[in-house]
Each structure stands twice: as structure tokens, then as C-alpha cells.
PDB file of N, CA and C in Angstrom:
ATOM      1  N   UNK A   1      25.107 -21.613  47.923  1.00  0.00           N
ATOM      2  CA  UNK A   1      24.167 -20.910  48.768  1.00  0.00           C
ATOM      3  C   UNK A   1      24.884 -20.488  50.057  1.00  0.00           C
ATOM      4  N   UNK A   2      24.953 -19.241  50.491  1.00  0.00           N
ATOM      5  CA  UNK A   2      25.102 -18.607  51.974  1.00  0.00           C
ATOM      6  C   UNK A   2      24.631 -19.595  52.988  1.00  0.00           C
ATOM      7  N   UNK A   3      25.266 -19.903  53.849  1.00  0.00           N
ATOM      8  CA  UNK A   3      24.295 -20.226  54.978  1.00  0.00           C
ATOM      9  C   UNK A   3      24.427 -19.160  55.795  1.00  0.00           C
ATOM     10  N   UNK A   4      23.291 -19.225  56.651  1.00  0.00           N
ATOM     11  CA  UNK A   4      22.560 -18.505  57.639  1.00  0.00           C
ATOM     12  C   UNK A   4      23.177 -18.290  58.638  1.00  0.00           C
ATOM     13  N   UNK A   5      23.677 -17.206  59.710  1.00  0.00           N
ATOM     14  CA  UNK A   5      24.384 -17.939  60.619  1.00  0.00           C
ATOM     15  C   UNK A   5      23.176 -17.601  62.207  1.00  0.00           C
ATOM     16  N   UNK A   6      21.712 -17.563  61.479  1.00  0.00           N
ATOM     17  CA  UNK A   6      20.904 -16.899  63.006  1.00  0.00           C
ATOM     18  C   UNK A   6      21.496 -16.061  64.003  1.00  0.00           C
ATOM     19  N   UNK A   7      21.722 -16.345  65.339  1.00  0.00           N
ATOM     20  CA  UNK A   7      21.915 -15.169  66.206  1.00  0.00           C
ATOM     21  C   UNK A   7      22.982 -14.664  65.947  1.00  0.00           C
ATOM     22  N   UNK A   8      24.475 -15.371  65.193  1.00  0.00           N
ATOM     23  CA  UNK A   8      25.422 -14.905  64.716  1.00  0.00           C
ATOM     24  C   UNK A   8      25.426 -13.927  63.825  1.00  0.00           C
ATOM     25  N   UNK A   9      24.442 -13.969  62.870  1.00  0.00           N
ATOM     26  CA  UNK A   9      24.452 -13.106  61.488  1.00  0.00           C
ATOM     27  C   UNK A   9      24.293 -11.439  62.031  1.00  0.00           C
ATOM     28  N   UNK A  10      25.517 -10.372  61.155  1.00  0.00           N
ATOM     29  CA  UNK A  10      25.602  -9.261  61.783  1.00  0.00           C
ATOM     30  C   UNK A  10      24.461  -8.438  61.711  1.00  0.00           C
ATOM     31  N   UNK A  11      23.265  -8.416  61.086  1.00  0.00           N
ATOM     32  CA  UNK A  11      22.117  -7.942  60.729  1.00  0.00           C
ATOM     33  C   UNK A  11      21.595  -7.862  62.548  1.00  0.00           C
ATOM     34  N   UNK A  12      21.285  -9.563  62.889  1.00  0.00           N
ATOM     35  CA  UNK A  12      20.260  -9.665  64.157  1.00  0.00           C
ATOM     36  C   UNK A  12      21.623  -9.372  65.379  1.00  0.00           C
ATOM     37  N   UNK A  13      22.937  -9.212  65.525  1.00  0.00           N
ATOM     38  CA  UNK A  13      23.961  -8.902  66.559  1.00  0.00           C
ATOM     39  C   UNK A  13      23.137  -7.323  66.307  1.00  0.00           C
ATOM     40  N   UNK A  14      23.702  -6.317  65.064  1.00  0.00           N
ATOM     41  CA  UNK A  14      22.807  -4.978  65.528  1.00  0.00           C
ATOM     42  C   UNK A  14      21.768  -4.720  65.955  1.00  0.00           C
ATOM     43  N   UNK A  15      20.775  -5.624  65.581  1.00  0.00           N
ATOM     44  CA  UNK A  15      19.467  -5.113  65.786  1.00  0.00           C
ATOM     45  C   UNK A  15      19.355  -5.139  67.287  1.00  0.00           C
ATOM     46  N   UNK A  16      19.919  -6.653  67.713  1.00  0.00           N
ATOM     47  CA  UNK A  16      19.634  -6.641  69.140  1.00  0.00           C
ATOM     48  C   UNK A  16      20.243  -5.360  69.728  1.00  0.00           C
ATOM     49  N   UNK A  17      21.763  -5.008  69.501  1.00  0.00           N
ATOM     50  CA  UNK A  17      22.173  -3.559  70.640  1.00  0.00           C
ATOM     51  C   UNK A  17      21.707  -2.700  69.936  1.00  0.00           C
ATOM     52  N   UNK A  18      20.418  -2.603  68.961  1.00  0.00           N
ATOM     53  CA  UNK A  18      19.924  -1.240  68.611  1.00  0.00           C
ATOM     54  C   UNK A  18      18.898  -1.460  69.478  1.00  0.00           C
ATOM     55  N   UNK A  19      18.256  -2.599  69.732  1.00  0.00           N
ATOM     56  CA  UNK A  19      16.965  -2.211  70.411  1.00  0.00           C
ATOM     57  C   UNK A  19      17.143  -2.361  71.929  1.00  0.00           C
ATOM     58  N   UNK A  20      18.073  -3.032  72.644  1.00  0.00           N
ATOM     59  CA  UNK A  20      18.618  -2.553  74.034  1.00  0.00           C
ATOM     60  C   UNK A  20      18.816  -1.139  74.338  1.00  0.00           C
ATOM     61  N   UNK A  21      19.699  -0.154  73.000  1.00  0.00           N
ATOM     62  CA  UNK A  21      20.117   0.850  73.319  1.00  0.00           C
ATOM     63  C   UNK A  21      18.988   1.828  73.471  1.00  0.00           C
ATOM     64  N   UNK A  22      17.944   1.896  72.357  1.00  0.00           N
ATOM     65  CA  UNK A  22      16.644   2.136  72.301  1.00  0.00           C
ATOM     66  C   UNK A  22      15.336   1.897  73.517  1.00  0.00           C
ATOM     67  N   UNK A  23      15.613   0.568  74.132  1.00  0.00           N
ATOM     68  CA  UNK A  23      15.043   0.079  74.988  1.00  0.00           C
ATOM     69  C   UNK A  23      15.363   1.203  76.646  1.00  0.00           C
ATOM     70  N   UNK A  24      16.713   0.924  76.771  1.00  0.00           N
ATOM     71  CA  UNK A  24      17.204   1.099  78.186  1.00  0.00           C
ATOM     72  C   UNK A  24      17.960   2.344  77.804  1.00  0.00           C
ATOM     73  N   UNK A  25      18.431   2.984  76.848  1.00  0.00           N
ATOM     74  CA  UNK A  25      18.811   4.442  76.793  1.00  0.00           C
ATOM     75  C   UNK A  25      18.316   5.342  76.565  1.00  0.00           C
ATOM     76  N   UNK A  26      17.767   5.297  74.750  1.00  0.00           N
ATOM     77  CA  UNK A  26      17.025   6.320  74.703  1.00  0.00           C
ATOM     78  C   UNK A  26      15.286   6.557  74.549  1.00  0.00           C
ATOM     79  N   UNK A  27      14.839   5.458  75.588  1.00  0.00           N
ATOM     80  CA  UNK A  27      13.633   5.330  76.114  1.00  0.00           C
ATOM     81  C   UNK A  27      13.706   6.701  77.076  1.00  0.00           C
ATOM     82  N   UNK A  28      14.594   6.342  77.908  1.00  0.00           N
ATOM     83  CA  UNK A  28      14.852   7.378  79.148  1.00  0.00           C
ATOM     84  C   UNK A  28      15.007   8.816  78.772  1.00  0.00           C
ATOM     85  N   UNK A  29      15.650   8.862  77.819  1.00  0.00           N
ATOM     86  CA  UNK A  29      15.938  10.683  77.685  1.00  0.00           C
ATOM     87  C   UNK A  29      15.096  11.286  76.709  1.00  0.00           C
ATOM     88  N   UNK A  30      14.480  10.454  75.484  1.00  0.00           N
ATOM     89  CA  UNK A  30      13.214  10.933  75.062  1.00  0.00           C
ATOM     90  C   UNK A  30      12.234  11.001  75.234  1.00  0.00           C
ATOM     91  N   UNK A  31      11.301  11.741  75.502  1.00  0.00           N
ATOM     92  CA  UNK A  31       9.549  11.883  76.095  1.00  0.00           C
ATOM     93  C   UNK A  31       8.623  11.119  75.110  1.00  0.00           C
ATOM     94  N   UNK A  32       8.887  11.173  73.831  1.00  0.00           N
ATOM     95  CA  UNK A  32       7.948  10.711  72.898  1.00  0.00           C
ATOM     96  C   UNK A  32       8.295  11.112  71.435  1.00  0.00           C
ATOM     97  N   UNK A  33       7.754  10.279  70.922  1.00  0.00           N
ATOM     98  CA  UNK A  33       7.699  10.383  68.861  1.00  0.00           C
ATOM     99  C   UNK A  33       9.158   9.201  68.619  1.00  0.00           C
ATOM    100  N   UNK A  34       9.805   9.181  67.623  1.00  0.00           N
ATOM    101  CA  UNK A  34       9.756   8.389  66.747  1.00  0.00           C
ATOM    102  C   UNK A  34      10.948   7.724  67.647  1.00  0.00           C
ATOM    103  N   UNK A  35      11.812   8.313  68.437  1.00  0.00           N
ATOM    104  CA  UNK A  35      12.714   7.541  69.120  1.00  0.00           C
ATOM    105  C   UNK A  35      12.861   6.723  70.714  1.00  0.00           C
ATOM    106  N   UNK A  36      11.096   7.390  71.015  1.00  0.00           N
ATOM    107  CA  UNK A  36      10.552   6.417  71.993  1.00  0.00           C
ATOM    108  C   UNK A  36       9.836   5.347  71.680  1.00  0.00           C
ATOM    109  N   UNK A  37       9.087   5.653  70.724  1.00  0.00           N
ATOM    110  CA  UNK A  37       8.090   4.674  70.792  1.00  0.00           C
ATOM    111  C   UNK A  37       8.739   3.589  69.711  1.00  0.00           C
ATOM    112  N   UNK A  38       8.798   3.617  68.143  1.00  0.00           N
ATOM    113  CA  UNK A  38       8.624   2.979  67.112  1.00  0.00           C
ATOM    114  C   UNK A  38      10.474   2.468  66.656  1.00  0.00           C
ATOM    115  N   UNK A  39      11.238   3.233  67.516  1.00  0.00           N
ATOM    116  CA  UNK A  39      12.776   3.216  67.019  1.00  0.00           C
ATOM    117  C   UNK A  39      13.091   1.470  67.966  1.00  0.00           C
ATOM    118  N   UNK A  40      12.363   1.159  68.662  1.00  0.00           N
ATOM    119  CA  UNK A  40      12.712  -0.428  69.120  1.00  0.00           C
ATOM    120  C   UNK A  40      11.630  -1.666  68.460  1.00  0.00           C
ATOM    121  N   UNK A  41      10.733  -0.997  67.738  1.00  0.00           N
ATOM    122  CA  UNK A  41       9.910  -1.618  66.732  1.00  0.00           C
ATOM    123  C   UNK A  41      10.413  -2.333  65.304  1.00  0.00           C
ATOM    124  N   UNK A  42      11.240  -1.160  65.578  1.00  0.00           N
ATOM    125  CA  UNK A  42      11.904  -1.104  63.664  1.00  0.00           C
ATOM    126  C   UNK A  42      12.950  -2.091  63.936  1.00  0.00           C
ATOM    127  N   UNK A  43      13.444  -2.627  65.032  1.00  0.00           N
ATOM    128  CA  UNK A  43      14.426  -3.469  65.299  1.00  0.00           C
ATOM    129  C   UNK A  43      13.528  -5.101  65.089  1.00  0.00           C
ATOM    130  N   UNK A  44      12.473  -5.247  65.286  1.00  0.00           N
ATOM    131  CA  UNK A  44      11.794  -6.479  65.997  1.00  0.00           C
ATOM    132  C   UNK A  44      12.233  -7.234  64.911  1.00  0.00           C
ATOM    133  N   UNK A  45      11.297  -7.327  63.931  1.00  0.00           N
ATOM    134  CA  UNK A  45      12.062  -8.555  62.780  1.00  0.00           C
ATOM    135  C   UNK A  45      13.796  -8.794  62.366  1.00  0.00           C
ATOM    136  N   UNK A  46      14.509  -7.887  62.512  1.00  0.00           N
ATOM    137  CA  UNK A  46      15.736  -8.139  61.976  1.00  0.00           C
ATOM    138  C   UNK A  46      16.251  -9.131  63.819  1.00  0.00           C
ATOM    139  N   UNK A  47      15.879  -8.550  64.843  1.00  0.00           N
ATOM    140  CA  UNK A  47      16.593  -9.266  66.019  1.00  0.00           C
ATOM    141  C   UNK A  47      15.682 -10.330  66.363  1.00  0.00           C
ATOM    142  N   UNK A  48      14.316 -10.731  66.180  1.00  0.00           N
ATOM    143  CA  UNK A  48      13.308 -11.867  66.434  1.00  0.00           C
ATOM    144  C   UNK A  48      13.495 -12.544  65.707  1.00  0.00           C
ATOM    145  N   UNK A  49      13.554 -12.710  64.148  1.00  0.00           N
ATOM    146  CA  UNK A  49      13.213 -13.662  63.006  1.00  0.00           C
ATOM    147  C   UNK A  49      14.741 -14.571  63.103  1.00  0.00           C
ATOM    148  N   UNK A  50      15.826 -14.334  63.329  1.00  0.00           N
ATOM    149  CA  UNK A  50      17.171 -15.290  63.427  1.00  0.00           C
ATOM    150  C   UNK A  50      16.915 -16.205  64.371  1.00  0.00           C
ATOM    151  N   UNK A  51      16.145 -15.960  65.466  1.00  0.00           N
ATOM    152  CA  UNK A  51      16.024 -16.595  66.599  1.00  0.00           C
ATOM    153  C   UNK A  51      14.794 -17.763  66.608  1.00  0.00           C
ATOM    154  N   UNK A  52      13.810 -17.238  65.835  1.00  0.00           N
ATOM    155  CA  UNK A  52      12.868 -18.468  65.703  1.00  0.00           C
ATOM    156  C   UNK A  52      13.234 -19.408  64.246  1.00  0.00           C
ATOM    157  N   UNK A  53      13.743 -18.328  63.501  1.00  0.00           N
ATOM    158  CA  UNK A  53      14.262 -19.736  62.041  1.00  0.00           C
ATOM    159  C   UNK A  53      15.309 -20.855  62.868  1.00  0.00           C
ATOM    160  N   UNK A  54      16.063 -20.096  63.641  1.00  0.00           N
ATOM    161  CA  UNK A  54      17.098 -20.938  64.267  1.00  0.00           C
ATOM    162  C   UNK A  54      16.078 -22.027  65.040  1.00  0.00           C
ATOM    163  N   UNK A  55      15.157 -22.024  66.262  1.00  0.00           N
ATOM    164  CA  UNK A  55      14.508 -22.667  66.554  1.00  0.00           C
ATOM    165  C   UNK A  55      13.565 -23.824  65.820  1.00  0.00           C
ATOM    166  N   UNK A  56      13.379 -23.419  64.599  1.00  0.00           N
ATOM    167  CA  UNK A  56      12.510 -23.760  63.251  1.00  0.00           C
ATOM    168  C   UNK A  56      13.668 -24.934  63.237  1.00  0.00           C
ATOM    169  N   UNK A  57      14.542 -24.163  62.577  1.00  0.00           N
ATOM    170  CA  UNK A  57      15.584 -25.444  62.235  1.00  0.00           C
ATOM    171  C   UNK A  57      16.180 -26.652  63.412  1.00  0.00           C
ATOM    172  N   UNK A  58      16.265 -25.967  64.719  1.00  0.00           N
ATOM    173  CA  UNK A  58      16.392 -27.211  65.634  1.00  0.00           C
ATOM    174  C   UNK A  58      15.392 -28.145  65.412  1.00  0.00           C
ATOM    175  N   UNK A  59      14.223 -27.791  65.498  1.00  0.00           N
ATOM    176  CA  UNK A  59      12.975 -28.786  65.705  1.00  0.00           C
ATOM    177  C   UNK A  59      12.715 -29.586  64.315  1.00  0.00           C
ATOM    178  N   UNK A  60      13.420 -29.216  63.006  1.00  0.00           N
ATOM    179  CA  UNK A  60      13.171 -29.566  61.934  1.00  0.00           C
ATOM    180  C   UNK A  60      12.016 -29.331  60.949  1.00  0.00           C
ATOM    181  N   UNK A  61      11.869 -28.276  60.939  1.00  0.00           N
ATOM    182  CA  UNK A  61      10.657 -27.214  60.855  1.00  0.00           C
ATOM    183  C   UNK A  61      11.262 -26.814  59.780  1.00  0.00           C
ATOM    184  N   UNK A  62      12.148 -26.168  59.633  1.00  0.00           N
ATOM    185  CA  UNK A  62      13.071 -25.747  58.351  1.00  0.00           C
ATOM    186  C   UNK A  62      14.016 -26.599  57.941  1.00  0.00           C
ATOM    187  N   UNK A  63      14.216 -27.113  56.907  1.00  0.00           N
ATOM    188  CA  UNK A  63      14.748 -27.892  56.180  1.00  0.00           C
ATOM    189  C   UNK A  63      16.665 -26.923  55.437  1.00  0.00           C
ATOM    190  N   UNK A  64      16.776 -25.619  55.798  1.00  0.00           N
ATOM    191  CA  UNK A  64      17.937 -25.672  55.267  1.00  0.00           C
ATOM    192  C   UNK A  64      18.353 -24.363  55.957  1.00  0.00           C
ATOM    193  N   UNK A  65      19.801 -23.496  55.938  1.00  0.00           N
ATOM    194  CA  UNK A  65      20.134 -22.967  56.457  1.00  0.00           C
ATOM    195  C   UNK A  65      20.763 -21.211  55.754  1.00  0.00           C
ATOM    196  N   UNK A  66      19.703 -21.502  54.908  1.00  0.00           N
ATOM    197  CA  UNK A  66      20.130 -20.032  53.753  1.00  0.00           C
ATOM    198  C   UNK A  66      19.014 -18.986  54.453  1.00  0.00           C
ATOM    199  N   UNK A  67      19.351 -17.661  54.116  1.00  0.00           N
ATOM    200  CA  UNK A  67      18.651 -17.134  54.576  1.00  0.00           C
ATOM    201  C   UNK A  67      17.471 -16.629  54.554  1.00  0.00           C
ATOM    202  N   UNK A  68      17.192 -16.031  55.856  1.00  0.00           N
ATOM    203  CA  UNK A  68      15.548 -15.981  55.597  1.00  0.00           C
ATOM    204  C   UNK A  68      14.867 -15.469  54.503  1.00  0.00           C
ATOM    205  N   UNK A  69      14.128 -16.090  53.656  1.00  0.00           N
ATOM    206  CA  UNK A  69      12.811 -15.596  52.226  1.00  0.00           C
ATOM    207  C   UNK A  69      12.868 -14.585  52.752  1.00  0.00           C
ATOM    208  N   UNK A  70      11.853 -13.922  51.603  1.00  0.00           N
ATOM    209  CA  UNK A  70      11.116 -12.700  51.401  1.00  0.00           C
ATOM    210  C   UNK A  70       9.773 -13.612  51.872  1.00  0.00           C
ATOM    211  N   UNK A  71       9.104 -14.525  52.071  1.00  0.00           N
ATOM    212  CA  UNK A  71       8.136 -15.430  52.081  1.00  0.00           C
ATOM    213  C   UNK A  71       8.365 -15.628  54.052  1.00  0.00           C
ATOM    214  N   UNK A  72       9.213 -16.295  54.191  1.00  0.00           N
ATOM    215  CA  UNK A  72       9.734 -15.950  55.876  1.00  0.00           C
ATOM    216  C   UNK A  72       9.470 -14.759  56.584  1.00  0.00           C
ATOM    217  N   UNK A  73       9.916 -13.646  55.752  1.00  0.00           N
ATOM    218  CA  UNK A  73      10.035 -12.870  56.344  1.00  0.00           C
ATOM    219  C   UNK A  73       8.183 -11.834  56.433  1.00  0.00           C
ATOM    220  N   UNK A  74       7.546 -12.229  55.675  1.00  0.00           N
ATOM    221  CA  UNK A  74       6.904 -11.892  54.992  1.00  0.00           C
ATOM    222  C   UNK A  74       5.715 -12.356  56.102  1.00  0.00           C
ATOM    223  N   UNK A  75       6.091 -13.419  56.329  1.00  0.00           N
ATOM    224  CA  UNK A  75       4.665 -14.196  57.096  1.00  0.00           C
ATOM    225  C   UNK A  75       4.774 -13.930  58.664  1.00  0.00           C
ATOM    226  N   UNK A  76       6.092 -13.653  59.203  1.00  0.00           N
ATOM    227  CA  UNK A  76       6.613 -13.653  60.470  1.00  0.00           C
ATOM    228  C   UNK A  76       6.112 -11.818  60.736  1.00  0.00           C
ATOM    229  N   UNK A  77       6.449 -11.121  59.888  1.00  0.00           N
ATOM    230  CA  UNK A  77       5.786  -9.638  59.836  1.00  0.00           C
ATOM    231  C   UNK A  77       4.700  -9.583  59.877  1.00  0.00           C
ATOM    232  N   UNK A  78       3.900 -10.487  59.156  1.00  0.00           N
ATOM    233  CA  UNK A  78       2.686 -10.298  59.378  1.00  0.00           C
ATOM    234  C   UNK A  78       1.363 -11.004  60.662  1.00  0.00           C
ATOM    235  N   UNK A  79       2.595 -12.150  61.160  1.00  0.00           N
ATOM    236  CA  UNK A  79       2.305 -12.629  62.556  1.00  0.00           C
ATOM    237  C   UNK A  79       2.314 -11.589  63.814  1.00  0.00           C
ATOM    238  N   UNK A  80       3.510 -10.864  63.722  1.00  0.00           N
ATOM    239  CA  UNK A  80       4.237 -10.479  64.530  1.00  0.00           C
ATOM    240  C   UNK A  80       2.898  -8.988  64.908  1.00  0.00           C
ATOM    241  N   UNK A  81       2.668  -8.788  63.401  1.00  0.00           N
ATOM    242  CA  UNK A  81       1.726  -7.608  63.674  1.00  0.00           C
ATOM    243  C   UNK A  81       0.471  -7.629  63.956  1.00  0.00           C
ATOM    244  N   UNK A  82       0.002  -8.511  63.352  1.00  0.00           N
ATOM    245  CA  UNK A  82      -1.445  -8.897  64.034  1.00  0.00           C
ATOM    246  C   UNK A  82      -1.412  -9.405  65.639  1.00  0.00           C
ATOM    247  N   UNK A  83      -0.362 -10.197  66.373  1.00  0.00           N
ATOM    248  CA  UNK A  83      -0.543 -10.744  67.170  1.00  0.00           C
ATOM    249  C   UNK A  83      -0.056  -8.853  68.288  1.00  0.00           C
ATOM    250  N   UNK A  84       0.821  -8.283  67.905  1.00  0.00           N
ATOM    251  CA  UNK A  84       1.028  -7.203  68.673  1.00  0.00           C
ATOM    252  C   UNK A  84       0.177  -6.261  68.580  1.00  0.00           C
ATOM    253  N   UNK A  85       0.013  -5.739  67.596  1.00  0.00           N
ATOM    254  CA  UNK A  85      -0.792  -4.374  67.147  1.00  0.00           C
ATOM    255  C   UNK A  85      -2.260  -4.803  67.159  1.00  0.00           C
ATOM    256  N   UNK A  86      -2.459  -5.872  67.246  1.00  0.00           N
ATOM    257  CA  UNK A  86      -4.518  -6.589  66.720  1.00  0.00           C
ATOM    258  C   UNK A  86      -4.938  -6.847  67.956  1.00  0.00           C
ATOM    259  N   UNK A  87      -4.398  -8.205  68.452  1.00  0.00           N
ATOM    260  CA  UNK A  87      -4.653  -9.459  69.446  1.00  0.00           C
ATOM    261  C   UNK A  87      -4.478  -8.813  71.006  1.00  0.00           C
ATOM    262  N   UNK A  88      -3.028  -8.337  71.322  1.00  0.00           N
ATOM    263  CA  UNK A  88      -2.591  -7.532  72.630  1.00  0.00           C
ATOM    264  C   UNK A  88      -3.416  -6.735  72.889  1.00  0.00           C
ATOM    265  N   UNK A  89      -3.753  -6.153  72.173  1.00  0.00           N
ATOM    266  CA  UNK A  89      -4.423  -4.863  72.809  1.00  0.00           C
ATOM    267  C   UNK A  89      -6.166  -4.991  72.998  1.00  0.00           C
ATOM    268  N   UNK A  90      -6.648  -6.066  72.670  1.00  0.00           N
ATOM    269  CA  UNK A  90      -7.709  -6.945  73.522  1.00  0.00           C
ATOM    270  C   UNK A  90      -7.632  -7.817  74.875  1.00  0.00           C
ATOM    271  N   UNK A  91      -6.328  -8.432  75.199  1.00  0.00           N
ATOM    272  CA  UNK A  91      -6.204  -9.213  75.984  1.00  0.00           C
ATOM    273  C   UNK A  91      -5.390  -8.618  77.256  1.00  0.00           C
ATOM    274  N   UNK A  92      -4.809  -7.391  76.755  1.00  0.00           N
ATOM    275  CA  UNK A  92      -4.161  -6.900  78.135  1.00  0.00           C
ATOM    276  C   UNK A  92      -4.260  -5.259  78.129  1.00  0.00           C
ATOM    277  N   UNK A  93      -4.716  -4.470  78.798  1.00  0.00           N
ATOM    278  CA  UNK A  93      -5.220  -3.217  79.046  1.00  0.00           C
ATOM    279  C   UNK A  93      -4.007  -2.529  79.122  1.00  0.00           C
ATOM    280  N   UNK A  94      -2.703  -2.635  78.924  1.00  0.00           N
ATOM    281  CA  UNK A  94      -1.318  -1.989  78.994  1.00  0.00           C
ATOM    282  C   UNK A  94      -1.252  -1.902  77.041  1.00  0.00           C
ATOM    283  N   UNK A  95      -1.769  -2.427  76.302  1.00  0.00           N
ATOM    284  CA  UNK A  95      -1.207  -2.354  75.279  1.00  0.00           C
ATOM    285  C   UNK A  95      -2.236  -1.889  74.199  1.00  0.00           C
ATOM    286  N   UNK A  96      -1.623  -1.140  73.587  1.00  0.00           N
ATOM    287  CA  UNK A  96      -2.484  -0.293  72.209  1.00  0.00           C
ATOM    288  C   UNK A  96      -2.170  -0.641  71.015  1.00  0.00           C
ATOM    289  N   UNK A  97      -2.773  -0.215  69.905  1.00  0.00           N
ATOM    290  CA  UNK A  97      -2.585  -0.758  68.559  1.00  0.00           C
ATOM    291  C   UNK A  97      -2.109   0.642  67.778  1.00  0.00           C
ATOM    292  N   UNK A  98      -0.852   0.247  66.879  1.00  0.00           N
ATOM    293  CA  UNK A  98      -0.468   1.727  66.392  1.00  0.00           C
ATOM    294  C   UNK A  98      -0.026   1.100  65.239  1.00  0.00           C
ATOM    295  N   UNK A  99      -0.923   2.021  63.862  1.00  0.00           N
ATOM    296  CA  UNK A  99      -0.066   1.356  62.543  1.00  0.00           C
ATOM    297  C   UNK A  99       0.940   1.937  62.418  1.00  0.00           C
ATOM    298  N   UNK A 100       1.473   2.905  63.408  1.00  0.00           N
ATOM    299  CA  UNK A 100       3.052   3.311  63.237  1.00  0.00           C
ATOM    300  C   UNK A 100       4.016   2.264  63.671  1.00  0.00           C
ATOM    301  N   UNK A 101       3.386   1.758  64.525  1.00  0.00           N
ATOM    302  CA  UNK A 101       4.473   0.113  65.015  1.00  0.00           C
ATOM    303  C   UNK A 101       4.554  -0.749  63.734  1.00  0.00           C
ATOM    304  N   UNK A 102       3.643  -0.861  63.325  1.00  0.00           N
ATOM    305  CA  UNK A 102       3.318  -1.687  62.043  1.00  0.00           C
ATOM    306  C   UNK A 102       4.368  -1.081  60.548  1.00  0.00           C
ATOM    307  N   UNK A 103       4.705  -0.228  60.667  1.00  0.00           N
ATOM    308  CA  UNK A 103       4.800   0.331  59.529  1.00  0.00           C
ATOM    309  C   UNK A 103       6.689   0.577  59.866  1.00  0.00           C
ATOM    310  N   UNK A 104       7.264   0.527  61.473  1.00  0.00           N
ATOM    311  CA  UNK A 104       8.178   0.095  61.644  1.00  0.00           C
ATOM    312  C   UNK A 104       9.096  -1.446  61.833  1.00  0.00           C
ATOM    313  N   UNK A 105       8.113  -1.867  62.052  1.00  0.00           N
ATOM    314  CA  UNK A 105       8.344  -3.247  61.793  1.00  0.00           C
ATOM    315  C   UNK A 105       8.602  -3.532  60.168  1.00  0.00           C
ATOM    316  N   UNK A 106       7.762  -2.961  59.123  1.00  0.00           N
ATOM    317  CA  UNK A 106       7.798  -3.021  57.699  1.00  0.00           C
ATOM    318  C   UNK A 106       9.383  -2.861  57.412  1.00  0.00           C
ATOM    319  N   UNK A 107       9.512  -1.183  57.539  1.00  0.00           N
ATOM    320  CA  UNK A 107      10.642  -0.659  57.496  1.00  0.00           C
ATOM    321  C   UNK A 107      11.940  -1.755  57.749  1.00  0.00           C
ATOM    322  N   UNK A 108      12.240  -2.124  58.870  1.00  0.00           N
ATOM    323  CA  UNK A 108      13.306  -3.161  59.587  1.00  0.00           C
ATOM    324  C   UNK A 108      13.283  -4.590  58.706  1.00  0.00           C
ATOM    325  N   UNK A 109      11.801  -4.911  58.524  1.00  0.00           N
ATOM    326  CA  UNK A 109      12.145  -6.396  57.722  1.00  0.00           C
ATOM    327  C   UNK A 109      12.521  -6.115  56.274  1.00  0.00           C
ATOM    328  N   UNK A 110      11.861  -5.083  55.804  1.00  0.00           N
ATOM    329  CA  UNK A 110      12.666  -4.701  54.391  1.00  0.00           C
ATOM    330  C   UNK A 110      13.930  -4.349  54.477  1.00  0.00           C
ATOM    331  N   UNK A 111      14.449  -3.669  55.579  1.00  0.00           N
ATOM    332  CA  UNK A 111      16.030  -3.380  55.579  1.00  0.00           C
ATOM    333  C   UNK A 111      16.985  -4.603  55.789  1.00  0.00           C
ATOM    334  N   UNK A 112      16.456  -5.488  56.950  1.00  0.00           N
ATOM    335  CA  UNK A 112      16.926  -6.774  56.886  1.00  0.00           C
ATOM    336  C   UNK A 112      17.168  -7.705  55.594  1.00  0.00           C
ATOM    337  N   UNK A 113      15.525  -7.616  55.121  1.00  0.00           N
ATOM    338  CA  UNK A 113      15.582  -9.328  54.066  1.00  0.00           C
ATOM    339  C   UNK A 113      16.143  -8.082  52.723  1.00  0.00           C
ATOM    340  N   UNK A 114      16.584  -7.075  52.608  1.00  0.00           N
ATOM    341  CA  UNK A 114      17.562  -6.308  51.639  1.00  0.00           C
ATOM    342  C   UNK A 114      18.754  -6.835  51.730  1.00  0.00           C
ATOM    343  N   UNK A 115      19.138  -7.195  53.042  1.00  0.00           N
ATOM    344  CA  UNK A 115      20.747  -7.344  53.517  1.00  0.00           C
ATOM    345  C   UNK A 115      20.604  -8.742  53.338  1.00  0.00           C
ATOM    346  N   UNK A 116      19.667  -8.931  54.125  1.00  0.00           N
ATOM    347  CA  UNK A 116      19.587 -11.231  53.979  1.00  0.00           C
ATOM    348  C   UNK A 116      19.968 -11.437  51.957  1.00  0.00           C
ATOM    349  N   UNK A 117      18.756 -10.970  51.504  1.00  0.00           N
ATOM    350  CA  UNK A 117      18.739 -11.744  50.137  1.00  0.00           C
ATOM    351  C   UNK A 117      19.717 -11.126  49.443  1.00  0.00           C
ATOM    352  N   UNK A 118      20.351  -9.679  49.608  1.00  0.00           N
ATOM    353  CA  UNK A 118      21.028  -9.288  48.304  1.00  0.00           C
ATOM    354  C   UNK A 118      22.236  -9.329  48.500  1.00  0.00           C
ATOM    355  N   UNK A 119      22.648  -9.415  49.845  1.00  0.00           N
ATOM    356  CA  UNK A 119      24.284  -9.342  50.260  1.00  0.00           C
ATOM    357  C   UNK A 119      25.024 -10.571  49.391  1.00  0.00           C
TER     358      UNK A 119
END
């Protein structure tokens, strides 16, 4: 079995400088559509999910170090979206619900747990 290497693994190193670059670059020079809004979305599971399995596994929450399920990944997508796209946008007046966020987030964890499980 592979082990995992969390924040090490090259999947969540890109995702993170895709969604910095996305975040703090081309936030700024695009006005809107797919490379303002949803292009640092599509990053969230591949650069979030290394970081809490890793946490999982400090606390002993996860029992081994292969990589993240389709079942992991699966449940953390579907946390991730209800609690952003559902929950936020009741509790704080800055935030809206878009099944285009949702549907980038999809995108990223399927591109990820493609690379996690089949590599």
C-alpha cells in the first residue's frame, strides 16, 4: 500500500499555489465568471482534505496512512458543501450559496481522488 504523504503529497503542494495564485492574482485582474469566483473552489478538496486526514491521523481518528477513499473523499465534499454553500449563507450576510461552487468542488475531488486512488 502507498502511504499518504498529506501536506507533502504533490496533488495538495498544487492545489495550495493554485488557489493562492487564484486567490491573490487572478482574483485581481479578473472581474468575474469562472476564474474569479469558482477557479479557487475547484482547489478546496485537493488542498483541505490532506490537512484534516493528517489531523485525523494525529488524533487517532484514522487508523492508517494510504490514501484518501473515494468514501473520505466523498463525505468531506459533501461536508464541505453543505457547511459552505447551505449553512454560511444563513449565518453570515457576506456569503451566498452557488451550485457552481458545489459543482467545483466536485470537479477538484474527482481530479484529486483520480490521482490519490489510481496513481
Amino acid at each position: 500500500m502507498k502511504r499518504h504523504r498529506y501536506l507533502l503529497d504533490p496533488v495538495c503542494v498544487l492545489a495550495i499555489a493554485a488557489y493562492l495564485l487564484g486567490r491573490f492574482g487572478l482574483r485581481e485582474w479578473v472581474p468575474a465568471g469562472f476564474w474569479h469566483d469558482q477557479f479557487t473552489d475547484l482547489w478546496l478538496i485537493p488542498a483541505a482534505l490532506p490537512l484534516l486526514l493528517g489531523v485525523q491521523r494525529i488524533a487517532g481518528l484514522r487508523p492508517h496512512d494510504a490514501p484518501p477513499t473515494w468514501r473520505e473523499i466523498g463525505l468531506h465534499l459533501a461536508v464541505w458543501s453543505v457547511a459552505a454553500e447551505w449553512l454560511a449563507p444563513h449565518f453570515f450576510a457576506h456569503c451566498t450559496g452557488d451550485w457552481r461552487d458545489v459543482a467545483a468542488y466536485a470537479a477538484g475531488a474527482a481530479l484529486a481522488g483520480g490521482w490519490w486512488n489510481l496513481a
